[in-house]
PDB file of N, CA and C in Angstrom:
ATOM      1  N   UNK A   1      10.379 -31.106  -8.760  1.00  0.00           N
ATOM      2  CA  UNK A   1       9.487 -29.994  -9.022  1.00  0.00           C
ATOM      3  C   UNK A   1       9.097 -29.950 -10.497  1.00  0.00           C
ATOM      4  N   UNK A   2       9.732 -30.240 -11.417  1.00  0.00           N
ATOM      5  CA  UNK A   2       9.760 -30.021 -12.950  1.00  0.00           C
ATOM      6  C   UNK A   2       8.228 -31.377 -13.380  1.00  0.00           C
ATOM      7  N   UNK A   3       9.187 -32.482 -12.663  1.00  0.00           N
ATOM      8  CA  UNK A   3       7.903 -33.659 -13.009  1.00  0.00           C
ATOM      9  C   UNK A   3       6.717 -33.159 -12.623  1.00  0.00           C
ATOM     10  N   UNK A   4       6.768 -32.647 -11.197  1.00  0.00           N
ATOM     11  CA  UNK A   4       5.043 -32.124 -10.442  1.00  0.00           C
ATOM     12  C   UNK A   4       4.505 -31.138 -11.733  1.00  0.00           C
ATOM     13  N   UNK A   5       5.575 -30.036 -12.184  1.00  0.00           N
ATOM     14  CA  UNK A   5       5.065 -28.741 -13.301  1.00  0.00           C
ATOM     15  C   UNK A   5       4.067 -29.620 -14.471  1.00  0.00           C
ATOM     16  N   UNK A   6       5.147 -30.678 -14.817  1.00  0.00           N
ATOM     17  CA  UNK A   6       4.567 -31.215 -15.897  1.00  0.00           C
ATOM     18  C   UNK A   6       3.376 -32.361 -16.042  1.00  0.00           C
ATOM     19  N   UNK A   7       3.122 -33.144 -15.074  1.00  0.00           N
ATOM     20  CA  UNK A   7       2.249 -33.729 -14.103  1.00  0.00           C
ATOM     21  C   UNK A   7       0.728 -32.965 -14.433  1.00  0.00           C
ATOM     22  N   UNK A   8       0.974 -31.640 -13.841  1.00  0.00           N
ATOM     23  CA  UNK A   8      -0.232 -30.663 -14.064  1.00  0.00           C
ATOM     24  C   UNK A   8      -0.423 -30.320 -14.823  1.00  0.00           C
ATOM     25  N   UNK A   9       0.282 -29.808 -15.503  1.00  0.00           N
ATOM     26  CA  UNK A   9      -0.193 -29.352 -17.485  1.00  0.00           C
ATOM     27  C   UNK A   9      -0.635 -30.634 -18.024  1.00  0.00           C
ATOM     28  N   UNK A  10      -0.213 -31.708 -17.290  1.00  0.00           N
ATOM     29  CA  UNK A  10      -0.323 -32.808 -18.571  1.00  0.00           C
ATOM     30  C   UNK A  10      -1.749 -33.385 -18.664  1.00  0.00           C
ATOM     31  N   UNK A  11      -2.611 -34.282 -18.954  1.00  0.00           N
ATOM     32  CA  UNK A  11      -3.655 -34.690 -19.211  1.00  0.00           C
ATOM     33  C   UNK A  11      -3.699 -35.467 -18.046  1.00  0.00           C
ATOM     34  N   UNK A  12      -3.400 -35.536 -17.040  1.00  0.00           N
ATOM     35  CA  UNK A  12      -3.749 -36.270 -15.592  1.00  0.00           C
ATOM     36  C   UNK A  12      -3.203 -35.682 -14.980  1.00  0.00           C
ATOM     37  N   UNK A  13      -3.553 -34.441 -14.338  1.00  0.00           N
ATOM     38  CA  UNK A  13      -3.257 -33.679 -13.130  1.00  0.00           C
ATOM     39  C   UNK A  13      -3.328 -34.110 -11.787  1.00  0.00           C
ATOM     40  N   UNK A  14      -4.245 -34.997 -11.958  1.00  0.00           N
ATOM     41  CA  UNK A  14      -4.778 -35.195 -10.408  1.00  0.00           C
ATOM     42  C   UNK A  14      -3.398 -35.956  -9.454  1.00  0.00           C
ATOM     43  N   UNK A  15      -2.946 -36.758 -10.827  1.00  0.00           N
ATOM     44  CA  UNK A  15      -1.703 -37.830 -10.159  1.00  0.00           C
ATOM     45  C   UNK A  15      -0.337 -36.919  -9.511  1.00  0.00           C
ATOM     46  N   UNK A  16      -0.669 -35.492  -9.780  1.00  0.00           N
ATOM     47  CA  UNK A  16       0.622 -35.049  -8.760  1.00  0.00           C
ATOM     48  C   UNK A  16      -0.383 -34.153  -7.443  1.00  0.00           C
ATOM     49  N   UNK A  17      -1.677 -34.800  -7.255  1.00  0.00           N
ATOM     50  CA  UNK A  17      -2.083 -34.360  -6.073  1.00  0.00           C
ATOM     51  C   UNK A  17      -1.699 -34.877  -4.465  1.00  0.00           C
ATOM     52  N   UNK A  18      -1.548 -34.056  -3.615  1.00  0.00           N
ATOM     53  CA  UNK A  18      -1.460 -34.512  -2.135  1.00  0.00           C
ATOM     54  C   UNK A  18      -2.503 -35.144  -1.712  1.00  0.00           C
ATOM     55  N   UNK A  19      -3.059 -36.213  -0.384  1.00  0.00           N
ATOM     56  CA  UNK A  19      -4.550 -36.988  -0.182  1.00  0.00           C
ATOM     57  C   UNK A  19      -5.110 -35.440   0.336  1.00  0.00           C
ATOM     58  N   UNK A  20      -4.655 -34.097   1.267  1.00  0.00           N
ATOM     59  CA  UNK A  20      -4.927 -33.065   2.003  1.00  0.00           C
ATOM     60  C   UNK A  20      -5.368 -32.170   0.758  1.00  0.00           C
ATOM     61  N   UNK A  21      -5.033 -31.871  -0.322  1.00  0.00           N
ATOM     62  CA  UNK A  21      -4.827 -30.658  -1.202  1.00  0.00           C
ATOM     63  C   UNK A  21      -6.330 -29.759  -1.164  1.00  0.00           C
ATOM     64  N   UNK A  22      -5.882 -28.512  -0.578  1.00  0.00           N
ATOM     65  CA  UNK A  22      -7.153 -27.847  -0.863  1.00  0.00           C
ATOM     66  C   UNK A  22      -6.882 -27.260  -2.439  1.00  0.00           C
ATOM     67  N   UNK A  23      -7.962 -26.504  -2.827  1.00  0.00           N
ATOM     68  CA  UNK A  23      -8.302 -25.920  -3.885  1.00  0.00           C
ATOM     69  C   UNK A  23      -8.753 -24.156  -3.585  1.00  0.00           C
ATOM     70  N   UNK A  24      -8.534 -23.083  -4.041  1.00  0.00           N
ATOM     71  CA  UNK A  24      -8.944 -22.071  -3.202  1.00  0.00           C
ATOM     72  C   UNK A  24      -9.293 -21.187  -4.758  1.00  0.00           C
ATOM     73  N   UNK A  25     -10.259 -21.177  -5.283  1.00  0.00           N
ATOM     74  CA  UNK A  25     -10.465 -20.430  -7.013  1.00  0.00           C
ATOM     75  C   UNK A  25     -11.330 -19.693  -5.978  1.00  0.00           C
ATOM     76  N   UNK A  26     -10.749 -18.607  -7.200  1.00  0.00           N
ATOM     77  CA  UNK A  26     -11.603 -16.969  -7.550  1.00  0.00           C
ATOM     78  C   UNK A  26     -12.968 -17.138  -8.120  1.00  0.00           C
ATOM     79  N   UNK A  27     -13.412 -17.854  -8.876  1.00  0.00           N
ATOM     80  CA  UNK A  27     -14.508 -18.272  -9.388  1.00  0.00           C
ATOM     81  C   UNK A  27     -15.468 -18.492  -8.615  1.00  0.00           C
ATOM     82  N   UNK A  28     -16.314 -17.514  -8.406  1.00  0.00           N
ATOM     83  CA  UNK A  28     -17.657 -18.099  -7.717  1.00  0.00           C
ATOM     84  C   UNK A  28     -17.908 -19.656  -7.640  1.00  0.00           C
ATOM     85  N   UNK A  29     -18.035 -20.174  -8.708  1.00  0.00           N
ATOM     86  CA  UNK A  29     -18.715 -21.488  -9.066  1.00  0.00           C
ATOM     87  C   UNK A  29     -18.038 -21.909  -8.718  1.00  0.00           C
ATOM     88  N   UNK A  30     -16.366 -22.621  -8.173  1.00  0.00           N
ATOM     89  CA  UNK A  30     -15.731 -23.365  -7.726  1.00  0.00           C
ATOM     90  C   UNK A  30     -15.269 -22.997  -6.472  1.00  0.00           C
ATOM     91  N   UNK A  31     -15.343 -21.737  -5.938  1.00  0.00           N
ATOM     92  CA  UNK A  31     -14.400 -21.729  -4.421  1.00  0.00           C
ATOM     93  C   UNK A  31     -13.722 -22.391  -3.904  1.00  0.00           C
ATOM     94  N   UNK A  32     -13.773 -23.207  -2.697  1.00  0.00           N
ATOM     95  CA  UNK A  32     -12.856 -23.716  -1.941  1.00  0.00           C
ATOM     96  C   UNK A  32     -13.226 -24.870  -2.240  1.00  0.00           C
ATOM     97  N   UNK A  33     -12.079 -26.526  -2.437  1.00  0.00           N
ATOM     98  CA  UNK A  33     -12.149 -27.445  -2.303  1.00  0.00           C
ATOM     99  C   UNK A  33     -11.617 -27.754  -2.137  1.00  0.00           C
ATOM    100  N   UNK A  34     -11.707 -29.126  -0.877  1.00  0.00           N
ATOM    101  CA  UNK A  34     -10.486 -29.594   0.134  1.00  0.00           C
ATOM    102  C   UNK A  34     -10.548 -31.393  -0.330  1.00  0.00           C
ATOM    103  N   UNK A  35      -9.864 -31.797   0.007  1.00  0.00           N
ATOM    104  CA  UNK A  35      -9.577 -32.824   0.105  1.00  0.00           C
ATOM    105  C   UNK A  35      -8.996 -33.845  -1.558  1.00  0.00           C
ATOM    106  N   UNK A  36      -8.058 -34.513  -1.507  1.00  0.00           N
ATOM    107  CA  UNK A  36      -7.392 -35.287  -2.794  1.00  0.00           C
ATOM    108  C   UNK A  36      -8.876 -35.585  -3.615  1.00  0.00           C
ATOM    109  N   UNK A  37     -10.009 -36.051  -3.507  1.00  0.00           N
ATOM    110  CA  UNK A  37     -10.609 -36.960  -4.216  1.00  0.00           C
ATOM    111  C   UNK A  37     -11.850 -35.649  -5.036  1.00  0.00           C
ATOM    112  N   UNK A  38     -11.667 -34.876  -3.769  1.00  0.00           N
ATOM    113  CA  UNK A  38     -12.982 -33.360  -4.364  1.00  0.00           C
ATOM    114  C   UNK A  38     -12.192 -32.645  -5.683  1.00  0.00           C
ATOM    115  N   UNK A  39     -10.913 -32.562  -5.256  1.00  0.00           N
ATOM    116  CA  UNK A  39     -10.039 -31.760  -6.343  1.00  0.00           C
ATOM    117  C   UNK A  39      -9.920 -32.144  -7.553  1.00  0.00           C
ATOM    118  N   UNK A  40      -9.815 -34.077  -7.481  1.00  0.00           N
ATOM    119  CA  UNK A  40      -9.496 -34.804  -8.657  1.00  0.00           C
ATOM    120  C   UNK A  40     -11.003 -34.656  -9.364  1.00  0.00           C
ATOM    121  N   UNK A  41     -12.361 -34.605  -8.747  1.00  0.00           N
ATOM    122  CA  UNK A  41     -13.401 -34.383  -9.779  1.00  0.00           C
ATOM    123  C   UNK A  41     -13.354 -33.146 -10.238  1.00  0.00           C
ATOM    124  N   UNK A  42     -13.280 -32.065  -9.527  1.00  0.00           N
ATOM    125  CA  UNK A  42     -13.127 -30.604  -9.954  1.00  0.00           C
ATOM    126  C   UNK A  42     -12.766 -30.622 -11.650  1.00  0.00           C
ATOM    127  N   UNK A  43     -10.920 -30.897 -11.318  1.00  0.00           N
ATOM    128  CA  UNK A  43     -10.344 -31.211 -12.284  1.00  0.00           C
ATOM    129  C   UNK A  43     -10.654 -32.306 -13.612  1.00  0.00           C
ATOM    130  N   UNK A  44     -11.623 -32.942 -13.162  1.00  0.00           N
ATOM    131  CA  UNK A  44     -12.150 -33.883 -14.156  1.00  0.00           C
ATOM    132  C   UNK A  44     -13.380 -33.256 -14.765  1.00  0.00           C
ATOM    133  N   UNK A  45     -13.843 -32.842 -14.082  1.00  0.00           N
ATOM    134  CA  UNK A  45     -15.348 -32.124 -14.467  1.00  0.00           C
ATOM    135  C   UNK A  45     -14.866 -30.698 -15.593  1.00  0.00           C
ATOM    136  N   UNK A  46     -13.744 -30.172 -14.823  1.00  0.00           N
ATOM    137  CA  UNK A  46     -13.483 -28.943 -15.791  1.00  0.00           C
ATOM    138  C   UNK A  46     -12.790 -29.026 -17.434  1.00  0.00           C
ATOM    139  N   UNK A  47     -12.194 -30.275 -17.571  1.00  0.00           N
ATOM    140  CA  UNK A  47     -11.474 -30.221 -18.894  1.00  0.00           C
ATOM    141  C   UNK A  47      -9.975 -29.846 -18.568  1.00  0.00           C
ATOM    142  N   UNK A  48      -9.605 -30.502 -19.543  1.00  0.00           N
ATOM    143  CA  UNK A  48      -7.981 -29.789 -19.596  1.00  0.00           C
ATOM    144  C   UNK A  48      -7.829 -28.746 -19.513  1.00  0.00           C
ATOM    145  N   UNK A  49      -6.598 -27.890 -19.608  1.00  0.00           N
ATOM    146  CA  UNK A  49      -5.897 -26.536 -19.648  1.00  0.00           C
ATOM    147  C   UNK A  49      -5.257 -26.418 -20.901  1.00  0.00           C
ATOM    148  N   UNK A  50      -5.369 -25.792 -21.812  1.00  0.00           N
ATOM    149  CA  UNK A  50      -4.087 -25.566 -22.768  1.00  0.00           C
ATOM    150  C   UNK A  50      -3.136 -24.464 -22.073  1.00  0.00           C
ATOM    151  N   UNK A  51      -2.248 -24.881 -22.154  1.00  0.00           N
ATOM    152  CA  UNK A  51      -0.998 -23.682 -21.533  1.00  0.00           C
ATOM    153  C   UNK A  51      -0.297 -22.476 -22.270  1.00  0.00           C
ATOM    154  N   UNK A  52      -0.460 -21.947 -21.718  1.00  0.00           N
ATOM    155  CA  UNK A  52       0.375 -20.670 -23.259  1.00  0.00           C
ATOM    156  C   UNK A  52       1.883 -21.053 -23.206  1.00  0.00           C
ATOM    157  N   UNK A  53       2.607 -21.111 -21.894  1.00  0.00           N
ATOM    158  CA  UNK A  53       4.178 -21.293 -21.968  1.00  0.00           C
ATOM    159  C   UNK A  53       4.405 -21.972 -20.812  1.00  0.00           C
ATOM    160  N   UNK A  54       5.950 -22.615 -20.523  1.00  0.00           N
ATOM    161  CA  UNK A  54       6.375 -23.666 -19.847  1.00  0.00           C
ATOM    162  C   UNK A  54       5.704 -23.252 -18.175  1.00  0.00           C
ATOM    163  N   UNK A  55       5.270 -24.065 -17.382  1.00  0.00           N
ATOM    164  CA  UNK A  55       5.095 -23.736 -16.166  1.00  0.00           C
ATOM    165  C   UNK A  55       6.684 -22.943 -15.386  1.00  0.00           C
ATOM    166  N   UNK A  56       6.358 -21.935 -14.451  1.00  0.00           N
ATOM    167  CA  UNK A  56       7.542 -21.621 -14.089  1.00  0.00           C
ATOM    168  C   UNK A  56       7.820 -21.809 -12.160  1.00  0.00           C
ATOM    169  N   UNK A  57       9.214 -22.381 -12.318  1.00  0.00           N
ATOM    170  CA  UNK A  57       8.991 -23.526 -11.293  1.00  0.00           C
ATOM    171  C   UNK A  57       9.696 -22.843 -10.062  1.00  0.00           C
ATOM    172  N   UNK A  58       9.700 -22.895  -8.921  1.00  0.00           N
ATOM    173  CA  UNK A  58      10.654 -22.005  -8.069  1.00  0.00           C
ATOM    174  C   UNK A  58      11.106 -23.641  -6.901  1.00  0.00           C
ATOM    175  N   UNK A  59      11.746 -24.133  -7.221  1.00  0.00           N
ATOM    176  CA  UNK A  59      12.189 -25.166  -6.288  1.00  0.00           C
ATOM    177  C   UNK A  59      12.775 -24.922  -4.707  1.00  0.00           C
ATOM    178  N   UNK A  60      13.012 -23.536  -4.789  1.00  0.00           N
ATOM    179  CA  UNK A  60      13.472 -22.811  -3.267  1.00  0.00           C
ATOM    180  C   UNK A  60      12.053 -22.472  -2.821  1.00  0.00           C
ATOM    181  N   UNK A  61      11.109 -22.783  -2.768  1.00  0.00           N
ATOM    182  CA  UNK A  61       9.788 -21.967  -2.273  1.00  0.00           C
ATOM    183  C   UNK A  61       8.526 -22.925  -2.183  1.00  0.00           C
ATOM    184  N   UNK A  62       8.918 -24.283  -2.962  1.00  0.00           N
ATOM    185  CA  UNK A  62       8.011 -24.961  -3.329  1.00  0.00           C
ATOM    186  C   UNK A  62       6.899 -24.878  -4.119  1.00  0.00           C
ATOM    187  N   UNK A  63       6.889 -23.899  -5.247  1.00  0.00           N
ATOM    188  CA  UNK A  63       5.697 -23.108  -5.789  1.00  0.00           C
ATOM    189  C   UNK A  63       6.104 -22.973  -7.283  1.00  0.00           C
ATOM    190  N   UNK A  64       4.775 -23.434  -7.574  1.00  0.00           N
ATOM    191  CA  UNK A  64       4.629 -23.826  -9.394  1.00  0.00           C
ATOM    192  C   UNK A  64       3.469 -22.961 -10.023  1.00  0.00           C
ATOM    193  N   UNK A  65       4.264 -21.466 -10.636  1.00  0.00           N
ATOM    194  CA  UNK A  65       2.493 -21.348 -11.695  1.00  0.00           C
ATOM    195  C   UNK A  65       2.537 -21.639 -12.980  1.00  0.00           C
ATOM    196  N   UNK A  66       1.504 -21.349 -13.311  1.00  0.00           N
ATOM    197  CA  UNK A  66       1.002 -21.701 -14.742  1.00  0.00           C
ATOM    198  C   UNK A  66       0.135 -20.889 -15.322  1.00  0.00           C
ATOM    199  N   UNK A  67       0.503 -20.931 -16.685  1.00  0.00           N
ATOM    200  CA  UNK A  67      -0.985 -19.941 -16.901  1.00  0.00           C
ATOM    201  C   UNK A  67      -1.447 -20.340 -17.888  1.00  0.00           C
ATOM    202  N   UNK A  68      -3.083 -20.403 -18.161  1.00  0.00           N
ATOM    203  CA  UNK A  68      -3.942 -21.606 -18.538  1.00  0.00           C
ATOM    204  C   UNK A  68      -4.808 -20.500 -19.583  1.00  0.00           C
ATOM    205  N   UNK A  69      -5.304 -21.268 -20.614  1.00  0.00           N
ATOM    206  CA  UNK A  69      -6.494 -20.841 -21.019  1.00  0.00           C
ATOM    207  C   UNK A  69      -7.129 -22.048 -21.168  1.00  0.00           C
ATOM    208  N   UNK A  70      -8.865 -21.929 -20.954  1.00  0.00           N
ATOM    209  CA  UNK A  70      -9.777 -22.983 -21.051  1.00  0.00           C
ATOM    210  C   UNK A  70     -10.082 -23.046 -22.776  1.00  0.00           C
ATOM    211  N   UNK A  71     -11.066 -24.541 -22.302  1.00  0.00           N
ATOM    212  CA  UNK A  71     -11.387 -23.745 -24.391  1.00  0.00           C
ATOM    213  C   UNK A  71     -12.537 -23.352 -24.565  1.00  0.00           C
ATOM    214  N   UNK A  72     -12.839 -22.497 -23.754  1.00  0.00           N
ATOM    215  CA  UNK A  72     -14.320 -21.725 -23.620  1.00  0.00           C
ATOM    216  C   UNK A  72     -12.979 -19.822 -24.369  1.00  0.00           C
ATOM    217  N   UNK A  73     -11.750 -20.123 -23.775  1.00  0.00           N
ATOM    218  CA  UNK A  73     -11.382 -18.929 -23.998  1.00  0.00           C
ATOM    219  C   UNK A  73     -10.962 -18.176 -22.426  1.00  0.00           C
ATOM    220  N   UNK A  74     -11.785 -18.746 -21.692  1.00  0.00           N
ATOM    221  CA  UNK A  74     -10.867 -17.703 -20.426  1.00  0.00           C
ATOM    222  C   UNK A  74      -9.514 -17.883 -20.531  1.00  0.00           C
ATOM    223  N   UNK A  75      -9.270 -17.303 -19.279  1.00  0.00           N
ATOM    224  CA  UNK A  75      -8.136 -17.316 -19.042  1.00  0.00           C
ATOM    225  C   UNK A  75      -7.532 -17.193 -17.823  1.00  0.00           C
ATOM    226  N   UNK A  76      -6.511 -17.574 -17.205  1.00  0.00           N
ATOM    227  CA  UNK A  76      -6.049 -17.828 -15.686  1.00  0.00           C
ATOM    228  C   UNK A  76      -4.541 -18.115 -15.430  1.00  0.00           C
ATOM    229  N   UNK A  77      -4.227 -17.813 -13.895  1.00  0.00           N
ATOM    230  CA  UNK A  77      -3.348 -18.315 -13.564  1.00  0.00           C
ATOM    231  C   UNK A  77      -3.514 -19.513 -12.276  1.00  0.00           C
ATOM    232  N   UNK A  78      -2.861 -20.506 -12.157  1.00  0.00           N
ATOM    233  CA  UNK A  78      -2.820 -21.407 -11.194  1.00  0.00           C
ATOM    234  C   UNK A  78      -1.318 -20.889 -10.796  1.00  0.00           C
ATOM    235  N   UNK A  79      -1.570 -20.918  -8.734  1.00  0.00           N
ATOM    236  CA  UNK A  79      -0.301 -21.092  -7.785  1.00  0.00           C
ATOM    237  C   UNK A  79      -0.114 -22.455  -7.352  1.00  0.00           C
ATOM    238  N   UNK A  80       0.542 -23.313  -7.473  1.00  0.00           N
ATOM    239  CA  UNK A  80       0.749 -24.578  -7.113  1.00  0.00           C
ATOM    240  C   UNK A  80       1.593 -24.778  -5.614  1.00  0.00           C
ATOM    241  N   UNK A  81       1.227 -24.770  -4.432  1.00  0.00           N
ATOM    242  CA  UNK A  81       2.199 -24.953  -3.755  1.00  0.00           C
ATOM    243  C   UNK A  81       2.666 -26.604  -3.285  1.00  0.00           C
ATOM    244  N   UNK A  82       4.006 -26.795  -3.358  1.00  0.00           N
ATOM    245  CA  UNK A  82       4.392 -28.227  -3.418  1.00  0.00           C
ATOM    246  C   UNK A  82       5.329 -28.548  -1.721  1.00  0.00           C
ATOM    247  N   UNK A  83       4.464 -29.872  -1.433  1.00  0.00           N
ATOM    248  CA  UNK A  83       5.361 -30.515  -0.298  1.00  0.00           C
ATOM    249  C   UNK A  83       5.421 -31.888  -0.613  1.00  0.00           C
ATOM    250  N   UNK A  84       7.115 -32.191   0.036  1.00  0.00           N
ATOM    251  CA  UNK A  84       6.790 -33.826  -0.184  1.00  0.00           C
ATOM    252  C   UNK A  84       6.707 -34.159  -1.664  1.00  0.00           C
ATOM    253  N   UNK A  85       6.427 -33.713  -2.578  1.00  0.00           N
ATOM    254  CA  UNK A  85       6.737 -34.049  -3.891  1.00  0.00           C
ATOM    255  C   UNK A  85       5.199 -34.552  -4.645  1.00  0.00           C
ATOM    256  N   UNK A  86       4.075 -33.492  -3.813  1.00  0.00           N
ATOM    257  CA  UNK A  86       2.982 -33.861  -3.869  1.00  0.00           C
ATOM    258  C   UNK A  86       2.482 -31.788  -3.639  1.00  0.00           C
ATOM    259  N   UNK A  87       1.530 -31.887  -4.671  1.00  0.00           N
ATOM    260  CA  UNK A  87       0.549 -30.611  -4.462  1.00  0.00           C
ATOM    261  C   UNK A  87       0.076 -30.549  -3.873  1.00  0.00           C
ATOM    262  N   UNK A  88      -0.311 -29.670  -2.323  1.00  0.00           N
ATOM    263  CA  UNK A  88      -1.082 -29.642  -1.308  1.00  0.00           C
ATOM    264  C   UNK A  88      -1.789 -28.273  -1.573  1.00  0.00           C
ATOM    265  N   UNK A  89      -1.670 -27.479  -1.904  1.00  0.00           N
ATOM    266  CA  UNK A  89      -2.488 -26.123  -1.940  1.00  0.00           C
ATOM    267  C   UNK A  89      -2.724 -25.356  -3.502  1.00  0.00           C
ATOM    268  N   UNK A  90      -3.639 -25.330  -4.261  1.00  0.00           N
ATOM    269  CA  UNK A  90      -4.273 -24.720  -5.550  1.00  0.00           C
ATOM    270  C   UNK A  90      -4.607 -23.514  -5.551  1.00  0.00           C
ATOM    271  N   UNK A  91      -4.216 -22.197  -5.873  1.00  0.00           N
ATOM    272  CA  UNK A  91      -4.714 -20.818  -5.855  1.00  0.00           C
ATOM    273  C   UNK A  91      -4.903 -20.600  -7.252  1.00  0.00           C
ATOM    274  N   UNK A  92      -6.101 -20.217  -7.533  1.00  0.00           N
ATOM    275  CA  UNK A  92      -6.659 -20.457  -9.157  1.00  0.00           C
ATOM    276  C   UNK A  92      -6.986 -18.839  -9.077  1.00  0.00           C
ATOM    277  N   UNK A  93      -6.541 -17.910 -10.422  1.00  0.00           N
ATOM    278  CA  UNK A  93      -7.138 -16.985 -10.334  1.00  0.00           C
ATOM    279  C   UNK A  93      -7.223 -16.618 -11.855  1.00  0.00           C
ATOM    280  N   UNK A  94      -8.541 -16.431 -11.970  1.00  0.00           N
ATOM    281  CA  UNK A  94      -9.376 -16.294 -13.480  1.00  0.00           C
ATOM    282  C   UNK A  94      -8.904 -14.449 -13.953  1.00  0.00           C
ATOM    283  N   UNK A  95      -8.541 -14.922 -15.282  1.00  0.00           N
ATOM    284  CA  UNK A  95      -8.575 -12.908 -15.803  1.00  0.00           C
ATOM    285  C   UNK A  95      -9.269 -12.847 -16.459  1.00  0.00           C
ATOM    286  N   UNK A  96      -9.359 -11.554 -16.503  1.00  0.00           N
ATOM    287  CA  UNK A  96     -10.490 -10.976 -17.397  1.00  0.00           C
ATOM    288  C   UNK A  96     -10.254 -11.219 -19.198  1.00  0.00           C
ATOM    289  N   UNK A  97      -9.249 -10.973 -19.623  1.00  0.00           N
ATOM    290  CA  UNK A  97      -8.655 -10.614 -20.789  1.00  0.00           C
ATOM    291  C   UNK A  97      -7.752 -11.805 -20.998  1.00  0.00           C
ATOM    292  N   UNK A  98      -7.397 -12.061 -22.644  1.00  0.00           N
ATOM    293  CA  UNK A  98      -6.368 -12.951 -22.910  1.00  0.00           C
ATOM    294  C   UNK A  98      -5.158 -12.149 -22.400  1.00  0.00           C
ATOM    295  N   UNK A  99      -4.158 -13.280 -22.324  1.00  0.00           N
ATOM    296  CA  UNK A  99      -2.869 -12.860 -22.166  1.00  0.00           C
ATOM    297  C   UNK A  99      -2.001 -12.600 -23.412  1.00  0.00           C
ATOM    298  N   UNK A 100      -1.102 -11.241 -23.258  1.00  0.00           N
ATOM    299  CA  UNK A 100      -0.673 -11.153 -24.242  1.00  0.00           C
ATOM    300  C   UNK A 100       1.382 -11.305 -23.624  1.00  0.00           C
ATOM    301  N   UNK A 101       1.649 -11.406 -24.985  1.00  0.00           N
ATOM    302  CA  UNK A 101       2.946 -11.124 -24.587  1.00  0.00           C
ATOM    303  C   UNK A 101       4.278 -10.626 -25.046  1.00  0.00           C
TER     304      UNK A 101
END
């Protein structure tokens, strides 16, 4: 689970994707995207993530978030759900406001 956390923060996300993985963002402009190869452009098209702090990992549940700012300045959280040792499901949800802490 820790490798998959870090996998995704890291500058090649796509390589801890499942071939199935949907994508499910809050974002108008991205909604739903299914399949390993739609996700990996998504993710290519959008730019990295800078991360504010360590992804936090729940290995009993299979589920990894993160919380991202772009460098436009938004800001977000990603739900990662993990099978098999592979990301199959993306819940992206954009905030309004930086995060503080």
């Amino acid at each position: 689970m820790r490798e998959i956390a870090d996998g995704w923060v890291g500058p090649e996300p796509a390589g801890v994707l499942g071939p199935d993985v949907v994508l499910r963002s809050a974002l108008a402009e991205v909604g739903d995207v299914e399949g390993g190869a739609a996700v990996r452009d998504l993710l290519s098209a959008r730019g990295p993530r800078a991360v504010h702090r360590e992804p936090v990992v729940d290995p009993e549940r299979g589920a990894v978030a993160v919380l991202w700012t772009a460098d436009d300045g938004a800001t977000g959280i990603e739900f990662l759900v993990v099978r098999d040792d592979r990301v199959v499901e993306v819940r992206s949800y954009p905030a309004n406001r930086p995060f503080h802490y």
